[in-house]
C-alpha atoms as a PDB file:
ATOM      1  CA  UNK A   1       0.000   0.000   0.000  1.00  0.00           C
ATOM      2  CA  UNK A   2       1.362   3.585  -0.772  1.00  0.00           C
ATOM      3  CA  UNK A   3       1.248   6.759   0.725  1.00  0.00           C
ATOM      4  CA  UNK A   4      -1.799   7.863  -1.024  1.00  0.00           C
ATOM      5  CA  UNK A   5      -3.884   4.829  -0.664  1.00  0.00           C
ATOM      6  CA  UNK A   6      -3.245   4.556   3.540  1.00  0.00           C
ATOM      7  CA  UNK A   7      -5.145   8.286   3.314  1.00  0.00           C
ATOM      8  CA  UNK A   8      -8.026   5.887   1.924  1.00  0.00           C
ATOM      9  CA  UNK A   9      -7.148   3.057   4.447  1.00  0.00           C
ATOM     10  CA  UNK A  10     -10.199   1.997   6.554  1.00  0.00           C
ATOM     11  CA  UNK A  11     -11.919   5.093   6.094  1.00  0.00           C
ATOM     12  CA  UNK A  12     -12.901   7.518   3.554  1.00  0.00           C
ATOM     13  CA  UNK A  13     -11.102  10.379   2.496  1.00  0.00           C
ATOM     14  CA  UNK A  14     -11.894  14.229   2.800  1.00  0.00           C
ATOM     15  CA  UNK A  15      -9.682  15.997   0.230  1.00  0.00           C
ATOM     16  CA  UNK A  16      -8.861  19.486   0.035  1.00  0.00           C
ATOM     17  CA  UNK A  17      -7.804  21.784  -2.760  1.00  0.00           C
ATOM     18  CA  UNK A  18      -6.071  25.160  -2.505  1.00  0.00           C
ATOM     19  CA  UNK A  19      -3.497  27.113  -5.063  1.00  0.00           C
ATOM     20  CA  UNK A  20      -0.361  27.836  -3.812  1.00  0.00           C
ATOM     21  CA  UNK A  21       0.746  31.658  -3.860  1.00  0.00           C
ATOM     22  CA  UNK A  22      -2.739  32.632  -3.126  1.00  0.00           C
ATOM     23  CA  UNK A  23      -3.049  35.202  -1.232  1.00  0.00           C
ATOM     24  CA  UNK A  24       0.874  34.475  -0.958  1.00  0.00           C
ATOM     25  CA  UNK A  25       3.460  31.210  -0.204  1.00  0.00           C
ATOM     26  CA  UNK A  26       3.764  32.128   3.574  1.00  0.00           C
ATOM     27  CA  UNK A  27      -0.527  31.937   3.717  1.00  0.00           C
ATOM     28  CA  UNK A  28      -0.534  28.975   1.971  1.00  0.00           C
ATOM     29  CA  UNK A  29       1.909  26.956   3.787  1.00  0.00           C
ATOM     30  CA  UNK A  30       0.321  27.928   7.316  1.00  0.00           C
ATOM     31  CA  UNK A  31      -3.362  26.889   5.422  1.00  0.00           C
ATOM     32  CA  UNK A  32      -2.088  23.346   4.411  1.00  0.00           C
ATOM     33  CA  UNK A  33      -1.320  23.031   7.969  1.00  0.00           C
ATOM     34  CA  UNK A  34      -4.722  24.362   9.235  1.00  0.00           C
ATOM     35  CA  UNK A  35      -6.142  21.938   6.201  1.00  0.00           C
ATOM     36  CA  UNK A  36      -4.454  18.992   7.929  1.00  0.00           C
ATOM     37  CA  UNK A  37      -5.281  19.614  11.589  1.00  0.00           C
ATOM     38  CA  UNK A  38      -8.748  20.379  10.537  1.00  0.00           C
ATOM     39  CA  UNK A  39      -9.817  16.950   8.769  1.00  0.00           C
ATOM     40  CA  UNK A  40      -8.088  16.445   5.344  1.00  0.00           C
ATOM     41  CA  UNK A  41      -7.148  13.249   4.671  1.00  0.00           C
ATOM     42  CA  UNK A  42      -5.185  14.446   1.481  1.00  0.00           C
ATOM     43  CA  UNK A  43      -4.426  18.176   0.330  1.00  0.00           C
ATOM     44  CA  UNK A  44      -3.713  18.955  -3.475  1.00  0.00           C
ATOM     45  CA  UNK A  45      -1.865  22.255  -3.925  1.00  0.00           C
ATOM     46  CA  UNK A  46      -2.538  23.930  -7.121  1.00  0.00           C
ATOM     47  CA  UNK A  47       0.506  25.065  -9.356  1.00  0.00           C
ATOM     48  CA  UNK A  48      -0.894  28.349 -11.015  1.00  0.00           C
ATOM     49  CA  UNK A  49      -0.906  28.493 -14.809  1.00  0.00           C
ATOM     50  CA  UNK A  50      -1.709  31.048 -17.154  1.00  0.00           C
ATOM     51  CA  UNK A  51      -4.162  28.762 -18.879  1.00  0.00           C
ATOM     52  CA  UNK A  52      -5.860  26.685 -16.188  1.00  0.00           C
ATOM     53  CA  UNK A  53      -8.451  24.897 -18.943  1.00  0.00           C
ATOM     54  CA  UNK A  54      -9.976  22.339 -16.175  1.00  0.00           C
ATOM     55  CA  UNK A  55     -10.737  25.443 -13.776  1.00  0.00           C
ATOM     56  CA  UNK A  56     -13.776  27.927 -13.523  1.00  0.00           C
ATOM     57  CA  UNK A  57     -13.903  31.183 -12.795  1.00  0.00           C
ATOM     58  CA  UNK A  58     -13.192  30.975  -8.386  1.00  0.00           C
ATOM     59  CA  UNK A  59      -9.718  29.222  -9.485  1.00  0.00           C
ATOM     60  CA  UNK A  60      -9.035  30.892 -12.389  1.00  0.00           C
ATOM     61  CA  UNK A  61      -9.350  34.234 -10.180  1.00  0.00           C
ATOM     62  CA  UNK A  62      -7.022  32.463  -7.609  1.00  0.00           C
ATOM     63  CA  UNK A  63      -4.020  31.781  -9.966  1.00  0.00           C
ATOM     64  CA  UNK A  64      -4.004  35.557 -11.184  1.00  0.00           C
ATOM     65  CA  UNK A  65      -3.722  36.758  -7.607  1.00  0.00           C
ATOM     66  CA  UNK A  66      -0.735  34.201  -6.942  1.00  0.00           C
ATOM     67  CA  UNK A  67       1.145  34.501 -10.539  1.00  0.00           C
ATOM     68  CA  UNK A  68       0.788  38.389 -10.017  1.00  0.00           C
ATOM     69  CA  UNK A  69       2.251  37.531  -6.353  1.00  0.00           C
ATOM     70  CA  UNK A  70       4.993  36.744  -7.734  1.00  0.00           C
ATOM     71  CA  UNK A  71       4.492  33.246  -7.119  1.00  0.00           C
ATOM     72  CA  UNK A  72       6.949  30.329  -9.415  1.00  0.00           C
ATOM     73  CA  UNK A  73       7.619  26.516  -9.585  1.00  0.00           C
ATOM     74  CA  UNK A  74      10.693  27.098  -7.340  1.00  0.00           C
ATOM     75  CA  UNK A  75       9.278  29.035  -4.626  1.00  0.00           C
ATOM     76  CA  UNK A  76       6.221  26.377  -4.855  1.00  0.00           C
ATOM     77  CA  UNK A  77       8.539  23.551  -3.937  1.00  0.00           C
ATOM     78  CA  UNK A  78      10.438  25.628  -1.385  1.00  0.00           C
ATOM     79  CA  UNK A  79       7.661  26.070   0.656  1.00  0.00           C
ATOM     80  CA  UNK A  80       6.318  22.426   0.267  1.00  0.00           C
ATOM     81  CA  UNK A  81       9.789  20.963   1.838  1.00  0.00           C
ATOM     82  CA  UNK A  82       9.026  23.450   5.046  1.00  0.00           C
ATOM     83  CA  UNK A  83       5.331  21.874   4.943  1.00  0.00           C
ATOM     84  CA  UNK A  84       5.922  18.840   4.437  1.00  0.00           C
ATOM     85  CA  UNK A  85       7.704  18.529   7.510  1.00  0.00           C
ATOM     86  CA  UNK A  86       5.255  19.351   9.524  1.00  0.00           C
ATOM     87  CA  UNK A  87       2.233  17.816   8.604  1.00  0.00           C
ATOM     88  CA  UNK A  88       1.428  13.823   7.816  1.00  0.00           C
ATOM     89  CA  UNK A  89      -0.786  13.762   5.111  1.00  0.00           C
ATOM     90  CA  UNK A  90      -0.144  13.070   1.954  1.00  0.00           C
ATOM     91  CA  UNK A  91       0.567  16.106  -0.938  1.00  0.00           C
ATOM     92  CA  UNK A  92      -0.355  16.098  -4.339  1.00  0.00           C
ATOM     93  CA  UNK A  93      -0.016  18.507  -7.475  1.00  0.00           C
ATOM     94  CA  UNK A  94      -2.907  19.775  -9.384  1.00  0.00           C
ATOM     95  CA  UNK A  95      -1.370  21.404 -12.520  1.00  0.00           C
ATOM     96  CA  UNK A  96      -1.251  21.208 -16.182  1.00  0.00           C
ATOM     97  CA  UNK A  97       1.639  19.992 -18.714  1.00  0.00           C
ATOM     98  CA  UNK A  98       3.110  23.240 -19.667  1.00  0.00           C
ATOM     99  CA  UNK A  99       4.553  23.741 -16.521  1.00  0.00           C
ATOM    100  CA  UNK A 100       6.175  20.438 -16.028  1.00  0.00           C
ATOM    101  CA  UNK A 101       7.477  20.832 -19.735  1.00  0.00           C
ATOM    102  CA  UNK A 102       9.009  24.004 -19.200  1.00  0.00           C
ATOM    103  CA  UNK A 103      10.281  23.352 -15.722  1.00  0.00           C
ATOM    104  CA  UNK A 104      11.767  19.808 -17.602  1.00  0.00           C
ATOM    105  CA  UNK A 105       9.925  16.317 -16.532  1.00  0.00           C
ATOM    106  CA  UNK A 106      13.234  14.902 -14.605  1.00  0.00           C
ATOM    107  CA  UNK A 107      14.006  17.870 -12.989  1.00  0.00           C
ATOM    108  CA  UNK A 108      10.470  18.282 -11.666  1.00  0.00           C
ATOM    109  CA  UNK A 109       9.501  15.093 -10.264  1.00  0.00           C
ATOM    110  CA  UNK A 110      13.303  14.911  -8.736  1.00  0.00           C
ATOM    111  CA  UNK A 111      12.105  17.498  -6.624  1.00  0.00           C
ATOM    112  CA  UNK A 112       8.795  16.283  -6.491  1.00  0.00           C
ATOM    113  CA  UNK A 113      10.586  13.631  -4.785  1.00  0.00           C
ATOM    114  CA  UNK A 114      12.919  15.827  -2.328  1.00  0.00           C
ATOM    115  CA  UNK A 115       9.815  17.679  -1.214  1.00  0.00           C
ATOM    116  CA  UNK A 116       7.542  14.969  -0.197  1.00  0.00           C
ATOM    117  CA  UNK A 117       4.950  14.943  -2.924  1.00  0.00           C
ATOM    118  CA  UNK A 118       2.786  12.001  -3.625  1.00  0.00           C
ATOM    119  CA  UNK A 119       1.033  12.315  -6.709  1.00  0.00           C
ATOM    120  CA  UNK A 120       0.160  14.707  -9.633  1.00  0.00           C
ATOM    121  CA  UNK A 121      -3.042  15.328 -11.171  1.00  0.00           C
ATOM    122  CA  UNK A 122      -2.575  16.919 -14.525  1.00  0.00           C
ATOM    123  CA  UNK A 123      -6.269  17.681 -16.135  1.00  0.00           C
ATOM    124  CA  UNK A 124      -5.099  18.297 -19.751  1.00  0.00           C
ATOM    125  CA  UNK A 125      -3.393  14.997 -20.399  1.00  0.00           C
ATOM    126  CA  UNK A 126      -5.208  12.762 -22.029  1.00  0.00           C
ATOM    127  CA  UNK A 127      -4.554   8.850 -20.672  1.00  0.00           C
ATOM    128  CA  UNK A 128      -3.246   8.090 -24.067  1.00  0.00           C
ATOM    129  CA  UNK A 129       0.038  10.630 -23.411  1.00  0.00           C
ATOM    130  CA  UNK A 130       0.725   9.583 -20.110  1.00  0.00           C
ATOM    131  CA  UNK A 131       3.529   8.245 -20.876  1.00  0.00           C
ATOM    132  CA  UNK A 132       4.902  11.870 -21.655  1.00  0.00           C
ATOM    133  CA  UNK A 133       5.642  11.557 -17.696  1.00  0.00           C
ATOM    134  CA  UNK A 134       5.429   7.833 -17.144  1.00  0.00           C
ATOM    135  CA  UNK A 135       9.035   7.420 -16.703  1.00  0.00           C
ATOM    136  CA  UNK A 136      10.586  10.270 -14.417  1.00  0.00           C
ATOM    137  CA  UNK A 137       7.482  10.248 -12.051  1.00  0.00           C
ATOM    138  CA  UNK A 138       7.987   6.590 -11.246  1.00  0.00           C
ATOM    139  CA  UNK A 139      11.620   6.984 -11.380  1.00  0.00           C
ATOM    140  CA  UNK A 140      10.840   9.518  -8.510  1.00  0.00           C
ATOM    141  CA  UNK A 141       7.777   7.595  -6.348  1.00  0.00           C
ATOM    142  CA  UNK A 142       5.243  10.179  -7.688  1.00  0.00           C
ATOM    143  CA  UNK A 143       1.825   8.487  -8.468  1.00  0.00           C
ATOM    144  CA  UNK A 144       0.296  10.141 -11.142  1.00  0.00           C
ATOM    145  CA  UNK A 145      -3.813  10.480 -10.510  1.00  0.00           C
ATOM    146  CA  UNK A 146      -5.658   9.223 -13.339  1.00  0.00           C
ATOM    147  CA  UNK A 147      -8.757  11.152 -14.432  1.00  0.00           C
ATOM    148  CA  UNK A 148     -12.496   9.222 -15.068  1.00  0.00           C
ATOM    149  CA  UNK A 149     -15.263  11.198 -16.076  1.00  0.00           C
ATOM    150  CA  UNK A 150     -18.528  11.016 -17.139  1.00  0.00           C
ATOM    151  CA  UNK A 151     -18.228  11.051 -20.457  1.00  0.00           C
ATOM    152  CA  UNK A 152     -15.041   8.118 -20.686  1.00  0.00           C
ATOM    153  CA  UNK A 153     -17.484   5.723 -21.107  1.00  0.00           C
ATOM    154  CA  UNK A 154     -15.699   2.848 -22.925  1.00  0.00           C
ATOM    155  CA  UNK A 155     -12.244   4.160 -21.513  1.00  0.00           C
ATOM    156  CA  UNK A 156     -12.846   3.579 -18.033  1.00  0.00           C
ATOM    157  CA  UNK A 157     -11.484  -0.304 -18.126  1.00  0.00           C
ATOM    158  CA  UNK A 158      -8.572   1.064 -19.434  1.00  0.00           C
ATOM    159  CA  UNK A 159      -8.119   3.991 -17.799  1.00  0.00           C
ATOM    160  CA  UNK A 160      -8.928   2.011 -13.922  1.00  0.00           C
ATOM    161  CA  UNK A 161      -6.601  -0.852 -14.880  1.00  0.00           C
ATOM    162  CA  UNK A 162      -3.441   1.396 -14.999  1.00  0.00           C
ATOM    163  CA  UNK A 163      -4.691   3.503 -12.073  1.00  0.00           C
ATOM    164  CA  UNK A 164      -2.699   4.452  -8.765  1.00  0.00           C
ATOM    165  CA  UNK A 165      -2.589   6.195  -6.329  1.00  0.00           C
ATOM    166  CA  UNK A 166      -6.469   7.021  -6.221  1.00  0.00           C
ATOM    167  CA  UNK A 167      -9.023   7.719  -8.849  1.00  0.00           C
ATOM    168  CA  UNK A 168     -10.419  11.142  -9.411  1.00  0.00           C
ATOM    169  CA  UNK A 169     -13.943  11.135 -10.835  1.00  0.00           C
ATOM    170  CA  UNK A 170     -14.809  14.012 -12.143  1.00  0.00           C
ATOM    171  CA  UNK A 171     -18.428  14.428 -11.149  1.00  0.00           C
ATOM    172  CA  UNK A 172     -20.133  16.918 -13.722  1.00  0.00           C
ATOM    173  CA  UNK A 173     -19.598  17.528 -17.164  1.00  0.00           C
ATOM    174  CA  UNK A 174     -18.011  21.779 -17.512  1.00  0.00           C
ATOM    175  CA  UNK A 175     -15.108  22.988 -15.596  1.00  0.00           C
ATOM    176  CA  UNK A 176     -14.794  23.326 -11.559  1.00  0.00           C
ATOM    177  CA  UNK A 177     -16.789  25.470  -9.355  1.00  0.00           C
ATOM    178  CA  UNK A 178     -19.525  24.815  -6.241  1.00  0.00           C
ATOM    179  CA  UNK A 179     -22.782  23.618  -8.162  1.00  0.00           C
ATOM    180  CA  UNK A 180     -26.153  23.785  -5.896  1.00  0.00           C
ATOM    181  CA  UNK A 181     -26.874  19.732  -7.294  1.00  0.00           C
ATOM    182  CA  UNK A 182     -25.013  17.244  -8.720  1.00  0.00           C
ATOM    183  CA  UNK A 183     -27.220  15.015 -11.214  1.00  0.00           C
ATOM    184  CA  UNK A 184     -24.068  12.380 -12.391  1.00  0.00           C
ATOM    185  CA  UNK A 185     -24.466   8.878 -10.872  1.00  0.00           C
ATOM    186  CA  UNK A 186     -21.569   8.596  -9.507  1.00  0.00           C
ATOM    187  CA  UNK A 187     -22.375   5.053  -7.619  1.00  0.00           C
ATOM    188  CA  UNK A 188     -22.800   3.596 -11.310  1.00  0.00           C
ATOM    189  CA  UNK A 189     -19.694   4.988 -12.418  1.00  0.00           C
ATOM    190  CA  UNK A 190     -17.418   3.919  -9.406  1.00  0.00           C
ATOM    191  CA  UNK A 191     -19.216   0.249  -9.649  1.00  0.00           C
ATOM    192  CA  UNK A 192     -17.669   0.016 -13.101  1.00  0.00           C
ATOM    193  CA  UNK A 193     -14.297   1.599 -12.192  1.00  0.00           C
ATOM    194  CA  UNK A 194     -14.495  -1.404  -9.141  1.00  0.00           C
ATOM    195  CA  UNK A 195     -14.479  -4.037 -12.091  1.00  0.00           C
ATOM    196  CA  UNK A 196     -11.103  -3.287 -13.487  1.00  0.00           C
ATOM    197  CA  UNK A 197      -9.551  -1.925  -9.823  1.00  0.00           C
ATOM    198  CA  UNK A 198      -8.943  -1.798  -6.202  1.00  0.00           C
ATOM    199  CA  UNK A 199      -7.396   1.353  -5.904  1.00  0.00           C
ATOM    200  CA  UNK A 200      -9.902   4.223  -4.061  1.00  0.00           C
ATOM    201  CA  UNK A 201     -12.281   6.678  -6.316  1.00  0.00           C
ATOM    202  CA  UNK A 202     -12.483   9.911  -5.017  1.00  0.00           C
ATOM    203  CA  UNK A 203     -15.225  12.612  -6.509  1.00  0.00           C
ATOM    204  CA  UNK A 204     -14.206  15.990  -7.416  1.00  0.00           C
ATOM    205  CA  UNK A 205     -15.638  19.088  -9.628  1.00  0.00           C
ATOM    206  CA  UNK A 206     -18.704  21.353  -7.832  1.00  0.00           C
ATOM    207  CA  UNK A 207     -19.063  19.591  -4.193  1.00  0.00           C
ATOM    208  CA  UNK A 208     -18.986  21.976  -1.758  1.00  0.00           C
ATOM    209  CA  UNK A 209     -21.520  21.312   1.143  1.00  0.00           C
ATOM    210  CA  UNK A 210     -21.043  18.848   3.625  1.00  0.00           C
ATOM    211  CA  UNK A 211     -24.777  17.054   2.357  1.00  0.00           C
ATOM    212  CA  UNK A 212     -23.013  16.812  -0.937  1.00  0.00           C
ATOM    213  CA  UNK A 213     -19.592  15.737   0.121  1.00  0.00           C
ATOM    214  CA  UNK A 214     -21.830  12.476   2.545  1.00  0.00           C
ATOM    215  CA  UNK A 215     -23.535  12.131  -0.851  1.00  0.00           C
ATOM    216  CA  UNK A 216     -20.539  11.816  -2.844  1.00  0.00           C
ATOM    217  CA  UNK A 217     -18.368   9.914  -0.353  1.00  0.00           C
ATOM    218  CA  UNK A 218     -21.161   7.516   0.031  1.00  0.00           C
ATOM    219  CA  UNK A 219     -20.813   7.274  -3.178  1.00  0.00           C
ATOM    220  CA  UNK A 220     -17.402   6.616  -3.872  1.00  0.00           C
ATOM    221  CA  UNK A 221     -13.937   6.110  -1.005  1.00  0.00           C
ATOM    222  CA  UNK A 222     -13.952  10.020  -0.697  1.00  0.00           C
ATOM    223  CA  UNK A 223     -14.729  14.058  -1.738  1.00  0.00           C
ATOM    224  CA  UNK A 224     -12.844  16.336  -3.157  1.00  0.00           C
ATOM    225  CA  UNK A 225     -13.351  19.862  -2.468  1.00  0.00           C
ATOM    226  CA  UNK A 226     -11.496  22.577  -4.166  1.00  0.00           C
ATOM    227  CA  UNK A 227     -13.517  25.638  -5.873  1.00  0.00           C
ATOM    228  CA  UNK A 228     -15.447  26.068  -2.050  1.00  0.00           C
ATOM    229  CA  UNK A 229     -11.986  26.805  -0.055  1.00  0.00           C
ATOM    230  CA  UNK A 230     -10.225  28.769  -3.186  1.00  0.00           C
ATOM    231  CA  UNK A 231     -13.680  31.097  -1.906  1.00  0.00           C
ATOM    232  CA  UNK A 232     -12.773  31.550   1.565  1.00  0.00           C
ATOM    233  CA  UNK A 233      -9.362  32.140   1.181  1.00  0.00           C
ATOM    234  CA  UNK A 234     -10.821  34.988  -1.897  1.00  0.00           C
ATOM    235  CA  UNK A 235     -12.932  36.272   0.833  1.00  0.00           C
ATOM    236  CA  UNK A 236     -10.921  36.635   3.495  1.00  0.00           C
ATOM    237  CA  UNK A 237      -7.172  37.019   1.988  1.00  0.00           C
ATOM    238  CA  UNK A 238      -3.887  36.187   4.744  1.00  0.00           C
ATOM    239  CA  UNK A 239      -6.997  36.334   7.477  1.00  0.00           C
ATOM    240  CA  UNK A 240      -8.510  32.990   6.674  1.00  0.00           C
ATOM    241  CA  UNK A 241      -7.646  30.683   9.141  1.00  0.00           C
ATOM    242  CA  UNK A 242     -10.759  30.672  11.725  1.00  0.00           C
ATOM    243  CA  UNK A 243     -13.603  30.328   8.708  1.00  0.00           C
ATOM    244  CA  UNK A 244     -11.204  27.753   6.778  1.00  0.00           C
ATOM    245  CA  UNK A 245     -10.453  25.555   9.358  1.00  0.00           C
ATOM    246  CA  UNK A 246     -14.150  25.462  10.986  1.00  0.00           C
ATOM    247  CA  UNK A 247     -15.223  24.373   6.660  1.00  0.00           C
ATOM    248  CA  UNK A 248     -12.918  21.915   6.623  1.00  0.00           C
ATOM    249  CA  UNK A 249     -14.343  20.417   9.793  1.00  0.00           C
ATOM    250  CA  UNK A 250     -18.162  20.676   8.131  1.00  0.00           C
ATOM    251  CA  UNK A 251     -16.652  18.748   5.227  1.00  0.00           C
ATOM    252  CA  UNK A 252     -14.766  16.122   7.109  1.00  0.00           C
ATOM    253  CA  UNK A 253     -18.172  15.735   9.230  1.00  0.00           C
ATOM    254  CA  UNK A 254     -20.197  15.030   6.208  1.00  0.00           C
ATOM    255  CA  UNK A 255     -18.029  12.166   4.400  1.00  0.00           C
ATOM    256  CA  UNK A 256     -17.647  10.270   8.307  1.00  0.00           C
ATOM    257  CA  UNK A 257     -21.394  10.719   8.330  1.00  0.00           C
ATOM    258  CA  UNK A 258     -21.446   8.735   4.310  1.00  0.00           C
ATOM    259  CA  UNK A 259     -19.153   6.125   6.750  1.00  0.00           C
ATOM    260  CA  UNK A 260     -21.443   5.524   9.313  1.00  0.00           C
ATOM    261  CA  UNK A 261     -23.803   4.084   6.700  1.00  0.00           C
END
């Protein structure tokens, strides 16, 4: 069992998204912290890119305010080495390819590897170019999160056979951002992933009340929340710690309540 999967272990998993640099590096290392005392199983830290494709408009808005920080690759990885010494949860990266290109694959996940990060999740590659980053991120121990959505359809045996890590099922059909419903059924979809797999589903994309993260969890091995904290932290800038942490407990509350079924 790796890293990633023991956040899954006997239990599902509350993850939480944020993107680093926003409203700056030293606010975002003390919020993974506060993330990881409050309930998260898992925390994926968003690398900001100038075309974030997979994000709406709450995320978008968040990687302006950190790229205009002044936030980079380097710093990013910096400050996750200081975190990652101080929390036990596993750490993943949300980003997209053009960074890791331009940064160079070998030289990324090397210090991937130095700063204690798990996995990456990178929205615009397609499973059929994974092995664009195959090679260095196992060289390295980085899992790299494969993508299911609804619309994979005859993909998802072949996607969920080469899975690790964890799953991320991609709930609704558009970008991310807090929807009032979600209409997907996700059960179906994680009952055929469970034909081809073992490793845990977790259900991203528009969750972001505790109702919908028991629904989801219940659902699947765990909720991903992302678009819902990027809020808070817009709302209340380097002063976010009380109203973050007491959300992430709300969230954590609602997938142990999808346990207790």
């Amino acid at each position: 069992m790796n890293k990633l999967e023991k956040a899954f272990d006997g239990h599902k998993a509350f993850i939480g998204f944020l993107t680093a640099g926003d409203p700056s590096l030293e606010d975002t290392e003390r919020y993974i912290e506060i993330m990881a005392k409050s309930g998260c199983d898992l925390i994926e830290i968003g690398i900001p890119f100038s075309d974030p494709v997979a994000e709406g408009e709450v995320i978008q808005k968040a990687t302006i305010r950190a790229l205009a920080a002044g936030t980079t690759t380097d710093k990013i990885f910096d400050m996750v080495e200081r975190v990652a010494l101080k929390i036990d949860i596993p750490l993943v990266f949300m980003t997209y390819l053009n960074p890791v290109y331009v940064y160079g694959a070998e030289k990324f996940f090397a210090r991937c590897e130095k700063a204690g990060i798990s996995g990456i999740i990178v929205p615009d590659m397609p499973y059929e170019e994974k092995g664009e980053l195959a090679e260095p991120a196992r060289a390295h121990g980085v899992k790299i999160i494969s993508l299911i959505a609804p619309t994979s359809e005859g993909r998802v045996g072949m996607i969920a056979r080469d899975a690790e890590g964890f799953i991320y099922l991609v709930s609704s059909m558009g970008v991310t951002g807090v929807r009032s419903e979600i209409t997907t059924n996700v059960k179906a979809i994680t009952d055929t992933i469970r034909k081809y797999t073992d490793v845990p589903v977790a259900v991203g994309f528009g969750i972001a009340t505790p109702d919908q993260a028991e629904d989801m969890a219940g659902a699947s091995d765990g909720a991903i929340v992302g678009s819902a904290i990027v809020k808070i932290i817009e709302e209340h800038g380097s002063k976010a710690d009380e109203p973050l942490a007491a959300y992430i407990r709300s969230m954590k509350d609602g997938v142990e309540k999808a346990e207790e079924k």
